[in-house]
Protein backbone atom coordinates (compact mmCIF):
# COMPACT_ATOMS: atom_id res chain seq x y z
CA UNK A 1 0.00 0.00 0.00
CA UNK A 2 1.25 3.38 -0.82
CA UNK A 3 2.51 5.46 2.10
CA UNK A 4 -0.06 8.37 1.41
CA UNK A 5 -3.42 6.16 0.81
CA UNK A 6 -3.90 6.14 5.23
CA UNK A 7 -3.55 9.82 5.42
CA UNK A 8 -6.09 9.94 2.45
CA UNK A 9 -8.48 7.55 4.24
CA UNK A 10 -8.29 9.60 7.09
CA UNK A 11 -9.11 12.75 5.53
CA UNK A 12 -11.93 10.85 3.92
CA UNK A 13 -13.43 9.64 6.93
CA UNK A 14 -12.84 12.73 9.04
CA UNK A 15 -15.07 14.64 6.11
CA UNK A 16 -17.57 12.48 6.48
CA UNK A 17 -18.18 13.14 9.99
CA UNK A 18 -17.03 16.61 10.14
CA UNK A 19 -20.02 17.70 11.10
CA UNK A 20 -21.49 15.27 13.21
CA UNK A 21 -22.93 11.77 11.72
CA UNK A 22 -26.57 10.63 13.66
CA UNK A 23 -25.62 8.35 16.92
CA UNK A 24 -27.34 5.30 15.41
CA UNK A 25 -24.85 5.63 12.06
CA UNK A 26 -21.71 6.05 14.13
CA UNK A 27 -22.47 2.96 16.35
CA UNK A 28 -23.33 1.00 13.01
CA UNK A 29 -20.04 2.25 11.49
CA UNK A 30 -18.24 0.95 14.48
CA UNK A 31 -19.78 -2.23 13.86
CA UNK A 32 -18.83 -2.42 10.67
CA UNK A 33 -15.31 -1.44 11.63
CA UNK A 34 -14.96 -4.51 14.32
CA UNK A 35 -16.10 -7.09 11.36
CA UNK A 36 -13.22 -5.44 9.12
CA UNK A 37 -10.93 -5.73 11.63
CA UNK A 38 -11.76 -9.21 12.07
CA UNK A 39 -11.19 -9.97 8.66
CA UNK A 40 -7.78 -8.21 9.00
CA UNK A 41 -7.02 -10.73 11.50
CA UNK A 42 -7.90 -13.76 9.62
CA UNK A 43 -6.27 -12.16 6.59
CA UNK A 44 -3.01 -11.66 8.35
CA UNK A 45 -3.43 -15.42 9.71
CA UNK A 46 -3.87 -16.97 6.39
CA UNK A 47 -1.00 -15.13 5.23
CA UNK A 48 1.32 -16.72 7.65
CA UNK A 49 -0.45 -19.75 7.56
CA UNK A 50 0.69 -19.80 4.03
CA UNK A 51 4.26 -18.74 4.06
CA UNK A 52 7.02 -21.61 3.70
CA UNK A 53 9.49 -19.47 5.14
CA UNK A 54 7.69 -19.34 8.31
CA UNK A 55 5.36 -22.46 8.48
CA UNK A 56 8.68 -24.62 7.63
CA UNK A 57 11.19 -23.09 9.87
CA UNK A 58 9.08 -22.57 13.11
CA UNK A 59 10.72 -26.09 14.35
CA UNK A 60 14.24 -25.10 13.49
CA UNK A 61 14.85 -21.23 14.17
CA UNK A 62 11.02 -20.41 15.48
CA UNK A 63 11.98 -20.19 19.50
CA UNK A 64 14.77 -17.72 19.01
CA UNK A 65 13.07 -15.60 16.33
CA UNK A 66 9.47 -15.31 18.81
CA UNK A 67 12.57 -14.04 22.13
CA UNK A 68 14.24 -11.84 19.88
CA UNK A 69 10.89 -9.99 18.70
CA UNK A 70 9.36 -10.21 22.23
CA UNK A 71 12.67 -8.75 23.45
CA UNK A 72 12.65 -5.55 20.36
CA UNK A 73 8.61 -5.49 21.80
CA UNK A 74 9.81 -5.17 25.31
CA UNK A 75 13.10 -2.63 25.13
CA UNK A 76 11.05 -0.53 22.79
CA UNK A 77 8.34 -0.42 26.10
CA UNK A 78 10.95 0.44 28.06
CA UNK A 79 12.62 3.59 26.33
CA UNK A 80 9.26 4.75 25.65
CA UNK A 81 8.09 4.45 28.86
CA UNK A 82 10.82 6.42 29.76
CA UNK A 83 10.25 9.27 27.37
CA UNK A 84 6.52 9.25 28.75
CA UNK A 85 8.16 9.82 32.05
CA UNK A 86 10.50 12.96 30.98
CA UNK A 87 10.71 14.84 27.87
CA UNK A 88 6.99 13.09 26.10
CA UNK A 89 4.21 12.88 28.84
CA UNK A 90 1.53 11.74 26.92
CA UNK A 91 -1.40 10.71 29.98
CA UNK A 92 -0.89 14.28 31.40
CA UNK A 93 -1.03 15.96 27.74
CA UNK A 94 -3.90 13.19 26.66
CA UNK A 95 -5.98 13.67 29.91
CA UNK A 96 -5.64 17.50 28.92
CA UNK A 97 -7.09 17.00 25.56
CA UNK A 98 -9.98 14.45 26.86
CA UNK A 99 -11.23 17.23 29.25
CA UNK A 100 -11.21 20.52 27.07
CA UNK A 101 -13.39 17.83 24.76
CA UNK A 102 -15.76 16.71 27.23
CA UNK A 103 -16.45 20.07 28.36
CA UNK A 104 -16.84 21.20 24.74
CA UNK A 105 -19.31 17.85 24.52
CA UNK A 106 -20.93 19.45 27.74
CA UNK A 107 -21.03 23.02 26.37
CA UNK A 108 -23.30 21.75 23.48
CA UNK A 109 -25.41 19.60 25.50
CA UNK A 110 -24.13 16.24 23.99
CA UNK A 111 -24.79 12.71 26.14
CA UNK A 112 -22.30 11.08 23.17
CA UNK A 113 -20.37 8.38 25.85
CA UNK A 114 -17.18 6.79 25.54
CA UNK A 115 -17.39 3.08 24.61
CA UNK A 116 -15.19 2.04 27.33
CA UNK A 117 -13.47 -0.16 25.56
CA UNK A 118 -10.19 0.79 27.52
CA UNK A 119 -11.96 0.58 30.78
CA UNK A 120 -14.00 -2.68 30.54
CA UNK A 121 -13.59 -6.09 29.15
CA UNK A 122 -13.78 -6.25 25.29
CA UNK A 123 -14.42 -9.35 23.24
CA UNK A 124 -12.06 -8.32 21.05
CA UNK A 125 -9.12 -9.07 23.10
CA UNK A 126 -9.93 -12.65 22.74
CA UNK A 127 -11.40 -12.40 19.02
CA UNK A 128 -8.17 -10.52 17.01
CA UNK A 129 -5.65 -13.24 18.20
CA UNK A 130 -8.43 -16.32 17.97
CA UNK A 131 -9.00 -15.21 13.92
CA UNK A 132 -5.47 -14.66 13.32
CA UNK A 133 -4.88 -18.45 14.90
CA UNK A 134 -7.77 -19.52 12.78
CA UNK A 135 -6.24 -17.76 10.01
CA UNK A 136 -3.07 -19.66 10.41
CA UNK A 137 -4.96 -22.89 10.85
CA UNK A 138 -6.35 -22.27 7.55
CA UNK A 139 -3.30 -20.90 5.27
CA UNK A 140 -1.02 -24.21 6.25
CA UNK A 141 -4.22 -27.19 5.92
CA UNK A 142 -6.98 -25.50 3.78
CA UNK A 143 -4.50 -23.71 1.49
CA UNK A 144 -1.89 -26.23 1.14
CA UNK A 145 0.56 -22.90 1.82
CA UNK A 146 -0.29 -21.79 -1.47
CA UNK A 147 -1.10 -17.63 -1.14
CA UNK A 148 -4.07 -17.31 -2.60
CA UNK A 149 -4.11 -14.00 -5.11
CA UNK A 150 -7.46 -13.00 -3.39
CA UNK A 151 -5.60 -12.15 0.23
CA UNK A 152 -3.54 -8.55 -1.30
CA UNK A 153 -7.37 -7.26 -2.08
CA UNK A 154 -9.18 -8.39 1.07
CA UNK A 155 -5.69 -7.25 2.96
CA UNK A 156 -5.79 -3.83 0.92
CA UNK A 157 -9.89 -3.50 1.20
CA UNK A 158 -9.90 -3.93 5.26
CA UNK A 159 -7.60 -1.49 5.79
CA UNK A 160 -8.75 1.47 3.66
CA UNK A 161 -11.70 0.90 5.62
CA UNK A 162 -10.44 0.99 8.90
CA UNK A 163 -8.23 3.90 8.09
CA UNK A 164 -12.07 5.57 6.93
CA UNK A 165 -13.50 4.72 10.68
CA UNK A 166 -10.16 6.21 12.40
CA UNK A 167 -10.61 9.17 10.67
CA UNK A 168 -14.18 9.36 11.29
CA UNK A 169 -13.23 8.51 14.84
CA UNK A 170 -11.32 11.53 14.63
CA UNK A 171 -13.67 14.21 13.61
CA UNK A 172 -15.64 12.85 16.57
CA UNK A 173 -12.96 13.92 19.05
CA UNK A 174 -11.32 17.39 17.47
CA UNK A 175 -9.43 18.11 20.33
CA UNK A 176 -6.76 15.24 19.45
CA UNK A 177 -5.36 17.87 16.13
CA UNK A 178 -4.38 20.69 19.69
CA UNK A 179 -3.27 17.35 21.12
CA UNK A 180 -0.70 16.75 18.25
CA UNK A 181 -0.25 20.56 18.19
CA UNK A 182 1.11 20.53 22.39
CA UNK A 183 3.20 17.33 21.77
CA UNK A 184 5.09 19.56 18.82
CA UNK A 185 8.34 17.84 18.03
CA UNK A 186 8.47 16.21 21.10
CA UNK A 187 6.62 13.58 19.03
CA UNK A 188 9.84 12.30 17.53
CA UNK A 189 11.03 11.14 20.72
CA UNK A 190 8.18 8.00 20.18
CA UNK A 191 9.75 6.54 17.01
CA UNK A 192 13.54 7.38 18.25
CA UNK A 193 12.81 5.91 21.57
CA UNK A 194 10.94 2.79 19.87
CA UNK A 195 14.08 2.51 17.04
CA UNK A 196 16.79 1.89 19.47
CA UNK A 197 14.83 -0.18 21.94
CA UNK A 198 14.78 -2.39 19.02
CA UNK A 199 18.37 -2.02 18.85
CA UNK A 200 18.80 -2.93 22.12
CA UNK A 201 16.49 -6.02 22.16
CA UNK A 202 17.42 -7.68 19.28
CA UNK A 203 21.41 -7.22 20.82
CA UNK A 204 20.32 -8.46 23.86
CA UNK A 205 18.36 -11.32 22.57
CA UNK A 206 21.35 -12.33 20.05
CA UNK A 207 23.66 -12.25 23.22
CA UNK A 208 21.65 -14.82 24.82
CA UNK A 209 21.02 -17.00 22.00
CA UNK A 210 23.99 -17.37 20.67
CA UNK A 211 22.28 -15.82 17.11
CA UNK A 212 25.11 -13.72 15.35
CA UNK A 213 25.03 -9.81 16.41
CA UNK A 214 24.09 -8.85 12.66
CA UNK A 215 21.13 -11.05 12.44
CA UNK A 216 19.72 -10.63 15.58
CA UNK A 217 20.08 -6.72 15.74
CA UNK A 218 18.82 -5.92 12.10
CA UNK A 219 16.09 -8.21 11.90
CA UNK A 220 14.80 -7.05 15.83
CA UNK A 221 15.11 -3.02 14.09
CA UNK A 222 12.88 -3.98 11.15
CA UNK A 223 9.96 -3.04 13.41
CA UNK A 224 7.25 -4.92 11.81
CA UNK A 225 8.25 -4.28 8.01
CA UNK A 226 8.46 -8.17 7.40
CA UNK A 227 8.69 -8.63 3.73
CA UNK A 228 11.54 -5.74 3.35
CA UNK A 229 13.48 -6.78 6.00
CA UNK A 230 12.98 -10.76 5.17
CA UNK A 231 14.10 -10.11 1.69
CA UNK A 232 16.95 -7.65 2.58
CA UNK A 233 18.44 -10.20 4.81
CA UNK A 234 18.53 -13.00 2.42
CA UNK A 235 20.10 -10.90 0.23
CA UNK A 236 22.86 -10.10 2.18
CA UNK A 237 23.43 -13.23 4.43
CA UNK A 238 21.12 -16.08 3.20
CA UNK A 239 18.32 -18.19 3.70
CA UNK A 240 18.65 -18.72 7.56
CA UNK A 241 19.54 -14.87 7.97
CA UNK A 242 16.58 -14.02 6.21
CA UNK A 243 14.21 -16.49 8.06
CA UNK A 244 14.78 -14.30 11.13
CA UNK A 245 14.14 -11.06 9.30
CA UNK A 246 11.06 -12.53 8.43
CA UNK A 247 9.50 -14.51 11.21
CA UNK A 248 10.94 -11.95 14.02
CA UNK A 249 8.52 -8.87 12.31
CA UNK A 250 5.70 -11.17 11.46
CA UNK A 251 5.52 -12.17 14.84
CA UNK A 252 5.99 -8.28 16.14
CA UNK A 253 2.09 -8.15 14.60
CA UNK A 254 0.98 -11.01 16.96
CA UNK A 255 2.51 -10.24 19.95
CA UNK A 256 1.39 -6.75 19.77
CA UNK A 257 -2.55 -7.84 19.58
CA UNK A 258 -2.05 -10.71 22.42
CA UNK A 259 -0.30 -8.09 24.56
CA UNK A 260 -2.31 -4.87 24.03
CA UNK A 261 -4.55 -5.49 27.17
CA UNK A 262 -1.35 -5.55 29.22
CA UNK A 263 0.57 -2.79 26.96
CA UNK A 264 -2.31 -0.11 27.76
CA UNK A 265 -2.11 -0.72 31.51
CA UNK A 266 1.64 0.38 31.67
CA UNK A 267 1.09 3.41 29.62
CA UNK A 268 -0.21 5.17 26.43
CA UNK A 269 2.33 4.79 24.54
CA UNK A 270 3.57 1.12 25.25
CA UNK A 271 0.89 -0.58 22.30
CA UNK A 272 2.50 2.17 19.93
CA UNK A 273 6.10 1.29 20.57
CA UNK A 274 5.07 -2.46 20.63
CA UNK A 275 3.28 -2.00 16.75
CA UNK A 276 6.40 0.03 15.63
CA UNK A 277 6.31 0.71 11.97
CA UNK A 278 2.95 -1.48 11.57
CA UNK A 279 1.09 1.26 13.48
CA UNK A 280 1.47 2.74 9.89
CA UNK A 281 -0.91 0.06 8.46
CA UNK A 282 -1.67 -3.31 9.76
CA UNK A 283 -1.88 -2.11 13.85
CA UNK A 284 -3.14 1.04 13.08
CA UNK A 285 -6.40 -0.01 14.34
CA UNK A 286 -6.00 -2.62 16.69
CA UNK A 287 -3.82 -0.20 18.76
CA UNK A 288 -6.18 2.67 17.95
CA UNK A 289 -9.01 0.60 20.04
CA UNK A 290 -7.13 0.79 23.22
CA UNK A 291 -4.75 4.40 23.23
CA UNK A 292 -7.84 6.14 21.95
CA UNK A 293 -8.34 8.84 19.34
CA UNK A 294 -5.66 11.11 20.80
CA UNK A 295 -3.25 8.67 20.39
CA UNK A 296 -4.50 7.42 16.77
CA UNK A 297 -2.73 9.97 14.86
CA UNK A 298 0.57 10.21 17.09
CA UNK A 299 0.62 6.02 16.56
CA UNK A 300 -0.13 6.76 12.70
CA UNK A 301 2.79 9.59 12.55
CA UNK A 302 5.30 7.45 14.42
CA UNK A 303 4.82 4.47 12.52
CA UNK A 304 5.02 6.25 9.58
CA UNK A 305 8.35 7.85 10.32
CA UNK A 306 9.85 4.03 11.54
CA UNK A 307 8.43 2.66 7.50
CA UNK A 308 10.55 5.44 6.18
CA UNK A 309 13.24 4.73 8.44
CA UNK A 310 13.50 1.01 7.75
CA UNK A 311 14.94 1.04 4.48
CA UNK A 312 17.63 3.86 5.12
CA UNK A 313 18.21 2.01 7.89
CA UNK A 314 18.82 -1.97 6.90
CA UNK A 315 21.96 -1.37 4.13
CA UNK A 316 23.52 0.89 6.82
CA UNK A 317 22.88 -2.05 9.26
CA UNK A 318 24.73 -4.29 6.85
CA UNK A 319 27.64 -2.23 6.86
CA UNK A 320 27.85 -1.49 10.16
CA UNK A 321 27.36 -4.86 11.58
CA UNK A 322 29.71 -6.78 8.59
CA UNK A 323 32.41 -8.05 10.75
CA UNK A 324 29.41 -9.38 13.77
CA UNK A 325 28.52 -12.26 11.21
């Protein structure tokens, strides 16, 4: 997907509810959202389900790939975290924004209410990983781990329409464009913070394993971006190299949805560091449904700066790393 087709998306959908859309239409467009995120579930499932790369070297290299990603996931918390705590602090800037909206809301006499999905139990915390499991299921024994050429569309489809919703979720809740307009350029301090926590997992990781220092460091800073930083690595060092590159970012995407009801509850930015560059596409929304529509476009912004990064970032990795082999 082209880099500019979710800011277009977003535009779209914050048009369309510019002005205010009927109750009844927004809670049927937020249906319709959870049944295309669904479907972006399954879709990423089958597509893993289907891969050779990954299906046939789970046994081999699988254990080390799922640390090293967990351990990218879990330094990139960390830094964040830290940034939250000192130069970036989103809650106090986010609470801010949440209360010059609800008296606005209050001002006009609305009764619009929250969903609560943050505060209450959601059944999608158990449906997004149980359709990408079923979607695995189905790529390796229904497919044969042959990619069908339907899955691009139906991947492509789901997420111009979720990127619609987040944008009409946005025109619901104005105050998040002062919200990016306090943070400033502070906001680089998310992707910089997330970049070298990635660093410093996958280094960390490699130490433990055993897993050469190149390997384990550049596939742990591809940050989601799977198929560029699979195919980059096979390039450069082969098959095995590139099975990391490829199974550590896929599994970035999982481990962020199984671990977004924990991520939330250690701060607002944790599920955007965990979804990296995929907060750019693929965990736009999924992360979206717990930070909340302050955070949507910050998430969107910083995982759109990583994508960018990613390729600048892999030959100089190469390079840098060439004698760690």
């Amino acid at each position: 997907m082209n880099v500019y087709v979710p800011f277009l998306c977003l535009a779209l959908g914050a048009a369309i509810n510019w002005k205010g859309l009927p109750q009844p239409v927004l809670t049927w467009f937020d249906r319709l959202m959870n049944l295309a995120l669904v479907v972006l579930m399954a879709v990423i499932g089958i597509n893993i389900g289907t891969s050779e790369e990954v299906m046939g070297n789970l046994g081999k290299i699988g254990a080390g790939c799922l640390l090293i990603s967990l351990a990218a996931i879990w330094c990139s918390v960390a830094l964040v975290v830290l940034c939250e705590k000192t130069v970036m602090p989103l809650e106090k800037i986010c609470l801010q924004a949440a209360a010059e909206s609800a008296g606005a809301m209050q001002a006009a006499g609305s009764a619009e209410v929250e969903d609560g999905e943050k505060d209450g139990f959601s059944p999608l915390v158990l449906i997004m990983p149980g359709f990408i499991l079923a979607g695995i299921l189905a790529g390796w024994f229904l497919f044969g781990g042959q990619k069908a050429a339907w899955l691009d569309t139906a991947l492509t489809v789901s997420l111009v329409f979720l990127y619609t919703g987040v944008g009409v979720s946005l025109a619901s809740n104005k105050s998040v464009f002062g919200y990016i307009r306090k943070l400033g350029l502070r906001i680089l301090f998310l992707p910089l913070a997330i970049f070298f926590g990635c660093m410093l997992g996958g280094f960390l990781a490699g130490l433990i394993l055993g897993v050469p220092t190149a390997w384990a460091v550049t596939s742990a800073s591809g940050m989601g971006y799977y198929s560029l930083t699979g195919a980059f690595m096979t390039e450069t060092w082969g098959i095995e190299a590139g099975t990391y590159g490829f199974i550590v970012n896929v599994s970035r995407d999982v481990f962020t949805v199984l671990q977004l009801p924990l991520l939330i509850r250690i701060s607002k930015g944790s599920p955007i560091a965990s979804g990296a560059a995929g907060c750019m596409d693929t965990m736009l929304v999924p992360v979206s449904r717990y930070v909340g529509p302050e955070l949507s476009l910050v998430a969107l912004i910083s995982g759109t700066i990583l994508t960018f990064v990613v390729p600048v970032w892999l030959p100089a990795a190469a390079g840098l790393f060439a004698s760690f082999v």
